[in-house]
N, C-alpha and C. Protein backbone atom coordinates (compact mmCIF):
# COMPACT_ATOMS: atom_id res chain seq x y z
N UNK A 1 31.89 -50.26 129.76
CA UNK A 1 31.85 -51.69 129.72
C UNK A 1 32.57 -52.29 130.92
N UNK A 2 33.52 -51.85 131.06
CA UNK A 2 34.44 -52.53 132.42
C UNK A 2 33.62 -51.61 133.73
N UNK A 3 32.70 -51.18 134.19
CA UNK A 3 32.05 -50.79 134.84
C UNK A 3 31.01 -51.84 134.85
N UNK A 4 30.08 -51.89 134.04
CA UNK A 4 29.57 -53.18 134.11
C UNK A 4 29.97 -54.47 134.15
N UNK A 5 31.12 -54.94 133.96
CA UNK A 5 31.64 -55.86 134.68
C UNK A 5 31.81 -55.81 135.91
N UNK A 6 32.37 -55.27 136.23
CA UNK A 6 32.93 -54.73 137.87
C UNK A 6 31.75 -54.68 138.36
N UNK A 7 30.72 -54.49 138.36
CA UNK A 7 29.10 -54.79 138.54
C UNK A 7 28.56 -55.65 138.88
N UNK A 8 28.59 -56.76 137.44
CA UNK A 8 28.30 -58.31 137.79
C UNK A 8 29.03 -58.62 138.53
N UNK A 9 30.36 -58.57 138.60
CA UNK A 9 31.02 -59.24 139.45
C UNK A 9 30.76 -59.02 141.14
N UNK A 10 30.53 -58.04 141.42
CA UNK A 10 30.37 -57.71 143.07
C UNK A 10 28.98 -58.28 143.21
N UNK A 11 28.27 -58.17 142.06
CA UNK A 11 26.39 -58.94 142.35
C UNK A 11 26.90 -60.61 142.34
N UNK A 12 27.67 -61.50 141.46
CA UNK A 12 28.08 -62.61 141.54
C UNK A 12 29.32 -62.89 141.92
N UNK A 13 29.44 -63.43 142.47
CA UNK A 13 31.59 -64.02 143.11
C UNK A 13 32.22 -65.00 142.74
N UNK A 14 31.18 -66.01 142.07
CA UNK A 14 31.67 -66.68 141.37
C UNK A 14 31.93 -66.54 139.62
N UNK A 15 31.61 -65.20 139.29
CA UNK A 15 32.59 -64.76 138.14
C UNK A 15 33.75 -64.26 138.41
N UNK A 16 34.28 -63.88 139.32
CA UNK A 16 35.29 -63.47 139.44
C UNK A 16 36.16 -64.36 139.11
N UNK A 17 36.46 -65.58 139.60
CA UNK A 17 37.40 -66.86 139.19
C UNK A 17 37.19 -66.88 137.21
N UNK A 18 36.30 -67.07 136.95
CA UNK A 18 36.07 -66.58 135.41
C UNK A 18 36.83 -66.13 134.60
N UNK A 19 37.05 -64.69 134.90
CA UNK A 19 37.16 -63.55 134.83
C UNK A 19 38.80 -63.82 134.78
N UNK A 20 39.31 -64.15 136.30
CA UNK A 20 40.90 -64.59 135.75
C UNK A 20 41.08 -65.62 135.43
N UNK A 21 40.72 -66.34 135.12
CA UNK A 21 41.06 -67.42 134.48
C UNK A 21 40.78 -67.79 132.70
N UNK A 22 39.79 -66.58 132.10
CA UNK A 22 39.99 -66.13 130.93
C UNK A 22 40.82 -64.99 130.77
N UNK A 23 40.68 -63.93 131.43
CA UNK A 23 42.24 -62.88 131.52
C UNK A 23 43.81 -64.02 131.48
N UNK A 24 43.86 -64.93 132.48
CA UNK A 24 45.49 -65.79 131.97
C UNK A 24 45.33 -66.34 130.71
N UNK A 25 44.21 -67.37 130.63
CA UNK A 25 44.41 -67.93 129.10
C UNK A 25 44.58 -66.97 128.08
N UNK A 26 43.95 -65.76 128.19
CA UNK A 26 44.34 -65.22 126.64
C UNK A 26 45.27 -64.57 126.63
N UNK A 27 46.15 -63.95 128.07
CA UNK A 27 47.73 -63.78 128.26
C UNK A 27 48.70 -64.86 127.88
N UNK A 28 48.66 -65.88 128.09
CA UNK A 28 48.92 -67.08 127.81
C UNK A 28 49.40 -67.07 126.26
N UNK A 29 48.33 -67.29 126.04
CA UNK A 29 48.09 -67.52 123.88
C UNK A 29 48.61 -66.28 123.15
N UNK A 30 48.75 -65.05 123.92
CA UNK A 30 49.73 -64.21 123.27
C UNK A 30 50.67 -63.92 123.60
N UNK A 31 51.65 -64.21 124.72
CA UNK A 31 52.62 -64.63 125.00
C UNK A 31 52.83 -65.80 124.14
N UNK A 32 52.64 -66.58 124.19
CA UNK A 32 52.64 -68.03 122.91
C UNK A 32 53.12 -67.45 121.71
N UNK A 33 51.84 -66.83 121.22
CA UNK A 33 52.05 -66.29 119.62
C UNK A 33 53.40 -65.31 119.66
N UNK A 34 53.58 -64.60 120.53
CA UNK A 34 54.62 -63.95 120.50
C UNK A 34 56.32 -64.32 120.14
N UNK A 35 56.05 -65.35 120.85
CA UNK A 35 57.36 -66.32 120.85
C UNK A 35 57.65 -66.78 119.93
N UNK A 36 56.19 -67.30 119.20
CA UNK A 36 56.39 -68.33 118.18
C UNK A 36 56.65 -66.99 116.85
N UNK A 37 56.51 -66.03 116.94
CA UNK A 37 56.77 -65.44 115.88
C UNK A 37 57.78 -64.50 115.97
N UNK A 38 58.79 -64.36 117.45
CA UNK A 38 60.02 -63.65 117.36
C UNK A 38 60.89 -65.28 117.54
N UNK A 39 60.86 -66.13 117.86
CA UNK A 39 61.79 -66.69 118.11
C UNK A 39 62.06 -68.40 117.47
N UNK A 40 60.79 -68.40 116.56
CA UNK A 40 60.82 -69.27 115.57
C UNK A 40 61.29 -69.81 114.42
N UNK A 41 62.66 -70.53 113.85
CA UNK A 41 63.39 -70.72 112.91
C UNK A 41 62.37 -70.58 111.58
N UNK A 42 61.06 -71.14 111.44
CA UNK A 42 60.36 -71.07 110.37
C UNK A 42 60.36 -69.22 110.05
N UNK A 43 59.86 -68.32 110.66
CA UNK A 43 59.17 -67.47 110.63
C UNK A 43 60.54 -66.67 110.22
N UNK A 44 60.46 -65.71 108.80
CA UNK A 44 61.35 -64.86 108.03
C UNK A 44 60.60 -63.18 107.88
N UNK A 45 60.98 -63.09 108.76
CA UNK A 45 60.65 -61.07 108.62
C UNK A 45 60.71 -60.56 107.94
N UNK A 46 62.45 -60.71 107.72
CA UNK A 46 63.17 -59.87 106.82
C UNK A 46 64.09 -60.98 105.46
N UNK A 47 63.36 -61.09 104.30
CA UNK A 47 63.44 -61.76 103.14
C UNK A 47 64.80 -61.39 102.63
N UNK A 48 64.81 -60.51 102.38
CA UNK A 48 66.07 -59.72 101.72
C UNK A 48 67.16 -60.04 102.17
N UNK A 49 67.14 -59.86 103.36
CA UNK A 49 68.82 -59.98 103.95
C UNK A 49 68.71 -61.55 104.50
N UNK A 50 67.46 -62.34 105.22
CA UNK A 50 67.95 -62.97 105.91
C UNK A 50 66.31 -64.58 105.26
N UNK A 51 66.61 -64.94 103.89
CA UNK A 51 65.59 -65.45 103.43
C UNK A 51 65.36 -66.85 103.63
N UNK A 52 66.52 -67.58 104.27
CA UNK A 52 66.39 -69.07 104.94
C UNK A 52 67.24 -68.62 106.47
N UNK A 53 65.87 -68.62 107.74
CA UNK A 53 66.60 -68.43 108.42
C UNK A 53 67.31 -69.98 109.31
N UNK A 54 66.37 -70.94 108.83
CA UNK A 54 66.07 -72.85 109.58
C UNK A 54 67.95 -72.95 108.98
N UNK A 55 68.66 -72.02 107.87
CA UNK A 55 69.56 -73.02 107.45
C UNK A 55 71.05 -72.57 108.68
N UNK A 56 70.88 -71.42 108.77
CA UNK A 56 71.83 -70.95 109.88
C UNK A 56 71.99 -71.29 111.57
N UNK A 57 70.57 -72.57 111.70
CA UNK A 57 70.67 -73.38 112.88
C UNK A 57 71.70 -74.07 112.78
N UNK A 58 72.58 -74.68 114.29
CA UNK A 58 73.21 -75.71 114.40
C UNK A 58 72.48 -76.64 115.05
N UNK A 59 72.96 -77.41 114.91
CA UNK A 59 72.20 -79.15 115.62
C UNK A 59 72.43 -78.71 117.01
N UNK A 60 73.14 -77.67 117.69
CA UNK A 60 72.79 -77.86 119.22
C UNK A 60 71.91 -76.94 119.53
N UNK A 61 71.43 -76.06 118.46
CA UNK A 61 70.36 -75.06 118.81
C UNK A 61 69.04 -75.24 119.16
N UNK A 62 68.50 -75.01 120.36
CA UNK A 62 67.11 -75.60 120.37
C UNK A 62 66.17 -74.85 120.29
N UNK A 63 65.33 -74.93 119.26
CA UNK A 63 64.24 -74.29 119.45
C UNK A 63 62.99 -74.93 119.78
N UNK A 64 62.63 -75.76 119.85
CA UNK A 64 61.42 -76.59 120.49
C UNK A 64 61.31 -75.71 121.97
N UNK A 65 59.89 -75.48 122.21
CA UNK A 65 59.58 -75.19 123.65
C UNK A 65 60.08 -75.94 124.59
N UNK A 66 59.52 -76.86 124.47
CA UNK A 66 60.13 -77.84 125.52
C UNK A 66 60.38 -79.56 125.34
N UNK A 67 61.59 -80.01 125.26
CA UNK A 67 62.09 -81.25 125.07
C UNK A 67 62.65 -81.97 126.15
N UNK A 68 61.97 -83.20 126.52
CA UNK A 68 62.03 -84.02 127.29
C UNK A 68 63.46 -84.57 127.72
N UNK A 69 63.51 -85.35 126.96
CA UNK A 69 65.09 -86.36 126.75
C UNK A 69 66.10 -85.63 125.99
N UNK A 70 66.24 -85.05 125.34
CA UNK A 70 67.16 -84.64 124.32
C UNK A 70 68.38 -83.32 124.70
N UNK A 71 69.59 -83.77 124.92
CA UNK A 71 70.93 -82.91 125.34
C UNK A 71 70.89 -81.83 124.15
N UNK A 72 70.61 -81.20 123.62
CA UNK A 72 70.85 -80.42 122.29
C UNK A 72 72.29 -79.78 122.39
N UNK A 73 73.02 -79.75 124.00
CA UNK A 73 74.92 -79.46 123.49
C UNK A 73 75.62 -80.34 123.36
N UNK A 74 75.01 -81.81 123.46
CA UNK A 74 76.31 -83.11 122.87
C UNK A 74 75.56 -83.63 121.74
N UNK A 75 74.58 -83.03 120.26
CA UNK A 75 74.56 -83.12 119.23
C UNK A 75 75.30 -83.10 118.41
N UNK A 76 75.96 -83.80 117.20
CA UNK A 76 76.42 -83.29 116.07
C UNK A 76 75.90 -83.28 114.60
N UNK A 77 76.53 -82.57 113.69
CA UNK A 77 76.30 -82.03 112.52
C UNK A 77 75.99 -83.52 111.93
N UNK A 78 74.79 -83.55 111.35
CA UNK A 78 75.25 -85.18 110.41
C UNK A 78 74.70 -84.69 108.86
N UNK A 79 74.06 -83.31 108.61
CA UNK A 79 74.22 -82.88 107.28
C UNK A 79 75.16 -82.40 106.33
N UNK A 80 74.70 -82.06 104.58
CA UNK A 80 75.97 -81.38 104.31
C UNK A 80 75.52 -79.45 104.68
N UNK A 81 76.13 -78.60 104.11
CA UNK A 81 75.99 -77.49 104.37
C UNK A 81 75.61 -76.55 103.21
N UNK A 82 74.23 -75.90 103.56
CA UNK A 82 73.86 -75.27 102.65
C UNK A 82 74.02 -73.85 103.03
């Protein structure tokens, strides 16, 4: 199969741009998924030992990808503690 690609592609040149540019996007989206499922407060692996992991955040912890305006190390606590 990757022989016949490598095929079309030398018969056409304008798949090649294609070609990487669906190879990054779907590097992309699993790099993504990856993140979002090692490094995501929602997401609990391990139940047993560690079954609310959102409650052991502090208010300066950030997990959002990416935040515009927001200092997340001059936050403070304004809940009680569970």
């Amino acid at each position: 199969m990757l022989r016949q690609i490598i095929g079309q592609a030398k018969k056409h040149w304008s798949l090649i741009s294609l070609f990487v540019f669906i190879g990054a996007g779907g590097t992309g989206a699993t790099l993504y998924v990856l993140r979002l499922a090692l490094f995501n407060p929602d997401v609990s692996w391990d139940r047993k030992n560690n079954p609310e992991p959102w409650n052991k955040l502090g208010p300066n912890d950030q997990y959002k990808f990416y935040s515009v305006n927001v200092d997340y190390s001059k936050l403070k606590k304004e809940g009680p503690d569970f």
